[in-house]
N, C-alpha and C. Protein backbone atom coordinates (compact mmCIF):
# COMPACT_ATOMS: atom_id res chain seq x y z
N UNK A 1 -22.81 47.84 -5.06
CA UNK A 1 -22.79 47.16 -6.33
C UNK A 1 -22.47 45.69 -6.08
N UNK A 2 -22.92 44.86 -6.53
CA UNK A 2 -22.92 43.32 -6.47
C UNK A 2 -22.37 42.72 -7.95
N UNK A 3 -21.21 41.84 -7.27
CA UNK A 3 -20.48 41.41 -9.12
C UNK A 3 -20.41 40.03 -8.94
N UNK A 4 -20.91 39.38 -9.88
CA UNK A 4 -21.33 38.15 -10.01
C UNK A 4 -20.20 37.64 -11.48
N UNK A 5 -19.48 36.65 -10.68
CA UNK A 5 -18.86 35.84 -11.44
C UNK A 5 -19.07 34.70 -11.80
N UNK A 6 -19.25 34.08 -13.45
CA UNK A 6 -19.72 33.16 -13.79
C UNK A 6 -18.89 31.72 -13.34
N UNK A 7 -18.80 30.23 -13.72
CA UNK A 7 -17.97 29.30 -13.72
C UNK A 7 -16.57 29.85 -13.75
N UNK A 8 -15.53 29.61 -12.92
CA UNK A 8 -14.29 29.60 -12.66
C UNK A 8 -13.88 28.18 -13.62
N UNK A 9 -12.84 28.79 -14.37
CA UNK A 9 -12.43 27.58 -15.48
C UNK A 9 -10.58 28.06 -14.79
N UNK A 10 -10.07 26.62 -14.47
CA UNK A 10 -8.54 26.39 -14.34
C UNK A 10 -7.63 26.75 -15.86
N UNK A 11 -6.88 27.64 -16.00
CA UNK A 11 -6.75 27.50 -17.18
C UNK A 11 -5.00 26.63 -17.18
N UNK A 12 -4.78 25.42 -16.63
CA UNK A 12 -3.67 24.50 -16.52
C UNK A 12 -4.60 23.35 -16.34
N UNK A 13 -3.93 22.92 -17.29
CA UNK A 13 -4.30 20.92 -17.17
C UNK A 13 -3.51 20.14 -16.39
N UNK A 14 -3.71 19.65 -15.89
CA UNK A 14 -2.68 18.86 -14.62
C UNK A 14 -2.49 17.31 -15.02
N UNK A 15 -1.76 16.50 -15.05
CA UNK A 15 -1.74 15.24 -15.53
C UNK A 15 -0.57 15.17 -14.45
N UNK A 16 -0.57 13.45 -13.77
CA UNK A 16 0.69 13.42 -13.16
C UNK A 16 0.78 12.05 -13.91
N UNK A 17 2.02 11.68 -13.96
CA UNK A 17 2.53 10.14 -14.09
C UNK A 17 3.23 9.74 -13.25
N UNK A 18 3.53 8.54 -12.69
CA UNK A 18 4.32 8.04 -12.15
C UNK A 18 5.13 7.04 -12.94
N UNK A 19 6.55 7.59 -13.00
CA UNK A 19 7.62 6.88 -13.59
C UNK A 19 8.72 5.88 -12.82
N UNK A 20 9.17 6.24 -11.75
CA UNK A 20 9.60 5.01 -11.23
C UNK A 20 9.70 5.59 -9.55
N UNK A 21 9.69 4.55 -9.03
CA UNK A 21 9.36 4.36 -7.17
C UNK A 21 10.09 4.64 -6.70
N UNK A 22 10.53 4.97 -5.68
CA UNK A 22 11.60 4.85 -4.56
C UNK A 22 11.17 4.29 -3.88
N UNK A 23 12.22 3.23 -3.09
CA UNK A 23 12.19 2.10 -2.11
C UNK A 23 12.70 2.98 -0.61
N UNK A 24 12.71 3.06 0.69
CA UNK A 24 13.31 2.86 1.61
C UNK A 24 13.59 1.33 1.95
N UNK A 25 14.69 1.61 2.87
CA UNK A 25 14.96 0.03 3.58
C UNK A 25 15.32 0.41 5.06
N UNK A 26 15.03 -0.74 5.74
CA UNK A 26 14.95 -0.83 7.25
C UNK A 26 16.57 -0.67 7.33
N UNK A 27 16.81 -0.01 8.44
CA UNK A 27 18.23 -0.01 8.97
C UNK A 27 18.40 -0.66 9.93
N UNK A 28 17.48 -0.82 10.89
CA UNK A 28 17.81 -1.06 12.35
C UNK A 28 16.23 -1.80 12.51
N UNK A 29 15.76 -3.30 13.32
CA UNK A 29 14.81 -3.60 13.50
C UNK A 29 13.77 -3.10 14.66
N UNK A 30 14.26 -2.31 15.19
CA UNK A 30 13.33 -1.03 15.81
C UNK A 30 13.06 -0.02 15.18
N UNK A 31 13.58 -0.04 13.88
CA UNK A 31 13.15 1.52 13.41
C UNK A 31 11.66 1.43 12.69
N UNK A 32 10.94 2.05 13.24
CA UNK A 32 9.89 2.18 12.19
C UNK A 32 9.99 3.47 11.87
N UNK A 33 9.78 3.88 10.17
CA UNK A 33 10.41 4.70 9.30
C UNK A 33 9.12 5.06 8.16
N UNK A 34 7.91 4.39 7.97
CA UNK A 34 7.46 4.80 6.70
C UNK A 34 6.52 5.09 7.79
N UNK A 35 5.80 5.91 7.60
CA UNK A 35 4.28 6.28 8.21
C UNK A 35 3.66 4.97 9.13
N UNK A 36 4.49 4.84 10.04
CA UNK A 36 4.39 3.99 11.36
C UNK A 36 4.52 2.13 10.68
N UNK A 37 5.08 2.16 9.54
CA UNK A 37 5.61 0.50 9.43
C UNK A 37 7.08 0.80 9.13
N UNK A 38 7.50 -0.64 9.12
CA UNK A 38 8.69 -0.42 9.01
C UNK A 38 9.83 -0.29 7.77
N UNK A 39 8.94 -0.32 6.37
CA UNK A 39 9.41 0.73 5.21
C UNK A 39 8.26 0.59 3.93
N UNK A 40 8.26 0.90 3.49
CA UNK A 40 7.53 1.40 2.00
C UNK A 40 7.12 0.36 1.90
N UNK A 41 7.84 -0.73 1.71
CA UNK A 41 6.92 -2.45 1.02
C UNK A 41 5.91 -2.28 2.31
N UNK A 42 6.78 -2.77 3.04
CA UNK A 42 5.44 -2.91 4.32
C UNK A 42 4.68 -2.02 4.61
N UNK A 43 4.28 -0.83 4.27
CA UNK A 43 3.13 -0.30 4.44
C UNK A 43 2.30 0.13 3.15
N UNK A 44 2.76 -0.37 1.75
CA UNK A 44 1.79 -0.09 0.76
C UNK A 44 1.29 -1.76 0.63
N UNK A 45 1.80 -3.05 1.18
CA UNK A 45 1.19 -4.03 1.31
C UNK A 45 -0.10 -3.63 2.13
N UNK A 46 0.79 -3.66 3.52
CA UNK A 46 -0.87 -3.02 4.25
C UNK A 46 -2.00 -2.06 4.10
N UNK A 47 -1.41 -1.38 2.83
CA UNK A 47 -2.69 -0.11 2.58
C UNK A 47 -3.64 -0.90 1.73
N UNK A 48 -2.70 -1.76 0.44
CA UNK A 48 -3.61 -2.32 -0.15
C UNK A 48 -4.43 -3.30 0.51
N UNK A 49 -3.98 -4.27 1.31
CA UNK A 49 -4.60 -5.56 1.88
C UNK A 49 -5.80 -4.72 2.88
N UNK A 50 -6.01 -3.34 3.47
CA UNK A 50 -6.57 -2.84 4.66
C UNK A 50 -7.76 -1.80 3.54
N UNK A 51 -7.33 -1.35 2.45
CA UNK A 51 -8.20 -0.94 1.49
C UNK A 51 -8.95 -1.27 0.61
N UNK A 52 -8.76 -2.51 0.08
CA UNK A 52 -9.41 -3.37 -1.49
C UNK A 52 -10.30 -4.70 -0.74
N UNK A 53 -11.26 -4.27 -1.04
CA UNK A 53 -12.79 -5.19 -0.23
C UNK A 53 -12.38 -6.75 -0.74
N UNK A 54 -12.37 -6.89 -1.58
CA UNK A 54 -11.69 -8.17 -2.08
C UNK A 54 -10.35 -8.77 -1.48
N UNK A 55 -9.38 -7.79 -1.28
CA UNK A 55 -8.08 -8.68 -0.85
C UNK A 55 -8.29 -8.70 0.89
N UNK A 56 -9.03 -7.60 1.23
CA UNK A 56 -9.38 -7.77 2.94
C UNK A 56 -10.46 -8.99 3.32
N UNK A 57 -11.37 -9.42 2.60
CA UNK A 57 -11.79 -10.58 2.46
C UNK A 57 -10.89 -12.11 2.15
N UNK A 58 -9.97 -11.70 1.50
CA UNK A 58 -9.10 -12.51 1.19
C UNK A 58 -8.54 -12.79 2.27
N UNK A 59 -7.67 -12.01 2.78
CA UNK A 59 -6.72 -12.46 4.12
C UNK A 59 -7.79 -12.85 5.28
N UNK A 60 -9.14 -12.10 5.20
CA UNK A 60 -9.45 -12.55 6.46
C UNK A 60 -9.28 -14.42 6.42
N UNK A 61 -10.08 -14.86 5.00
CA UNK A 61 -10.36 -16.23 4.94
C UNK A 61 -8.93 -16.93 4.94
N UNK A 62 -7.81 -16.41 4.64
CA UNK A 62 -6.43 -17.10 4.78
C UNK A 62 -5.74 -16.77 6.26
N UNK A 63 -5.94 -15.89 7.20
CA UNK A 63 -5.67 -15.89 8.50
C UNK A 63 -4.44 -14.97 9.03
N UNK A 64 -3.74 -15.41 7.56
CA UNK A 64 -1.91 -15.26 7.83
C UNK A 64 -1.51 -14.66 6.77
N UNK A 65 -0.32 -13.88 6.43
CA UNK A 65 0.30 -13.17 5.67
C UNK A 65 0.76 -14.45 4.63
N UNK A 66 1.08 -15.30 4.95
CA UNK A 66 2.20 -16.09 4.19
C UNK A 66 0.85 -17.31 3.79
N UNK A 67 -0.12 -17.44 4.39
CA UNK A 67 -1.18 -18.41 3.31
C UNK A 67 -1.66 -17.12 2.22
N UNK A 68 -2.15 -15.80 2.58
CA UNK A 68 -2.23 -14.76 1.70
C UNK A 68 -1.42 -14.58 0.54
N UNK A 69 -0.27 -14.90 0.68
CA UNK A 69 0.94 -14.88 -0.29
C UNK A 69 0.39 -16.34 -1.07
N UNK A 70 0.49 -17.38 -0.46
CA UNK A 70 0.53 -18.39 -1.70
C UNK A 70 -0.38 -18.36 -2.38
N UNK A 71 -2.11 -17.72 -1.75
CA UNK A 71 -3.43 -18.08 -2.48
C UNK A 71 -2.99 -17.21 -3.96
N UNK A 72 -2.08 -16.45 -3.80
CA UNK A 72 -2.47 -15.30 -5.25
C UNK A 72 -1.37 -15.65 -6.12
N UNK A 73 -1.32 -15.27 -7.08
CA UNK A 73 -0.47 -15.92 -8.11
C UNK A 73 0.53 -15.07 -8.07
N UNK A 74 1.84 -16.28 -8.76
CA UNK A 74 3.22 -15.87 -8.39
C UNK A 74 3.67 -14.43 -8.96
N UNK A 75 4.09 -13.75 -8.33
CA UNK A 75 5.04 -12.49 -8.35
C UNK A 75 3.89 -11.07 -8.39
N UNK A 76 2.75 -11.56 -7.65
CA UNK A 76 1.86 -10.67 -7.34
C UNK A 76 2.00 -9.45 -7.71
N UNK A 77 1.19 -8.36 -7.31
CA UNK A 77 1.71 -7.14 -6.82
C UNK A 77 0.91 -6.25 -6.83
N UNK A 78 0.90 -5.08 -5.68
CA UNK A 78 0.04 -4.06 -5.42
C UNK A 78 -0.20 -3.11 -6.56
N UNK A 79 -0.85 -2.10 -6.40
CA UNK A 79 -0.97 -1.48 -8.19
C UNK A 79 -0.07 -0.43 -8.08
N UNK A 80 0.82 0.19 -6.94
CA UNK A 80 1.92 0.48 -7.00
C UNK A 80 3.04 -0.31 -7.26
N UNK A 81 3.01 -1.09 -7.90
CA UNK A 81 4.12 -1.94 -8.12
C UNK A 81 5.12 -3.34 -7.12
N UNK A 82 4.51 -3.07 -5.61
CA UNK A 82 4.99 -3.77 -5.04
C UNK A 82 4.98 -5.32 -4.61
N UNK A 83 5.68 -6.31 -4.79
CA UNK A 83 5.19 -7.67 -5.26
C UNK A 83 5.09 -7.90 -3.27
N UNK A 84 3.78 -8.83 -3.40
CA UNK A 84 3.37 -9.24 -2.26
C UNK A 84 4.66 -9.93 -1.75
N UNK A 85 5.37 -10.91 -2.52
CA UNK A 85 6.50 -11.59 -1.94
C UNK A 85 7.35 -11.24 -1.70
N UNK A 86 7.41 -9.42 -1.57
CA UNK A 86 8.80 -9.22 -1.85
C UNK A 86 9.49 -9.58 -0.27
N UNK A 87 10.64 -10.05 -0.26
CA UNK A 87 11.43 -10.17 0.90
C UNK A 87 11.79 -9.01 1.57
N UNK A 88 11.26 -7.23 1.65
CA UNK A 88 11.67 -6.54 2.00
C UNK A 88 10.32 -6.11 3.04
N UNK A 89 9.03 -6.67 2.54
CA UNK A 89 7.64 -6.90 3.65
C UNK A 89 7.93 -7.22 4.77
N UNK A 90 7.79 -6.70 5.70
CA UNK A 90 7.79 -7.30 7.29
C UNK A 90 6.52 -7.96 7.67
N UNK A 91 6.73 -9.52 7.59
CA UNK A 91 6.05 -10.49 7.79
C UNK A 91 5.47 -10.18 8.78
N UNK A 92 6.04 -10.03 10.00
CA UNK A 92 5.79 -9.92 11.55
C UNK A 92 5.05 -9.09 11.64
N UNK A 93 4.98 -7.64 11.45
CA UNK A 93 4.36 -6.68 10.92
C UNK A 93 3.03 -6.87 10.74
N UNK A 94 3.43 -7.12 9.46
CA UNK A 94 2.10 -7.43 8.68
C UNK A 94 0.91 -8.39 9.37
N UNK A 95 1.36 -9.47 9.99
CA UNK A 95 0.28 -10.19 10.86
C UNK A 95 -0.23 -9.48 11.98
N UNK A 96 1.14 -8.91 12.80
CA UNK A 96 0.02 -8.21 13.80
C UNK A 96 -0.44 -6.98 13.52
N UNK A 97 -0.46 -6.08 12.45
CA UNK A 97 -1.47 -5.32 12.42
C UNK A 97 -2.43 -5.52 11.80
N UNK A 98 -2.16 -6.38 10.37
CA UNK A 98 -3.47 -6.66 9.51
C UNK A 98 -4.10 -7.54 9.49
N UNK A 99 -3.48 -9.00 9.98
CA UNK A 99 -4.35 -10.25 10.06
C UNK A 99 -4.43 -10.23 11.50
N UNK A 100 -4.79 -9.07 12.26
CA UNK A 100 -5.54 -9.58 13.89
C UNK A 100 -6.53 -8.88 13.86
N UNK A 101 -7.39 -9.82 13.16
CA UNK A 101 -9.07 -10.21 13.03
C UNK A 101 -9.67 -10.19 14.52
């Protein structure tokens, strides 16, 4: 006997929101701690700047993390919430993995 089942319907609606972030912070300047950078700012900077065709065009033509920072307007920020300027970005970081063009 052969049983044939029509469309599979989910019967739960799923919605997520995101209500507020959690930060890590560097403890120690050898530690790398977020998924191989060295905390949360610094690697959702680099996801965005290494993902969005526009801002990876961007840095290429600015070279450097910190001309990248001034071209965009003040208090920036990734669409997770994280402001390009924030002082918790690892500058150093950030150049040698994403601006070495």
């Amino acid at each position: 006997m052969l049983l044939t089942l029509g469309p599979l319907k989910c019967p739960y609606s799923m919605s997520t929101t995101q209500t507020k972030m959690t930060s890590t912070y560097q403890l120690n300047a050898l530690d790398v701690s977020y998924n191989g950078w060295n905390n949360y700012e610094t690697w959702n900077v680099a996801l965005w700047i290494n993902n969005s065709e526009g801002l990876y065009h961007l840095a290429q033509e600015c070279g450097c993390y910190e001309e990248f920072v001034n071209s965009l307007p003040k208090n920036a920020k990734t669409r997770d919430g994280v402001k390009y300027n924030d002082p918790k970005v690892n500058v150093v970081q950030i150049n040698s993995d994403v601006f070495d063009f």
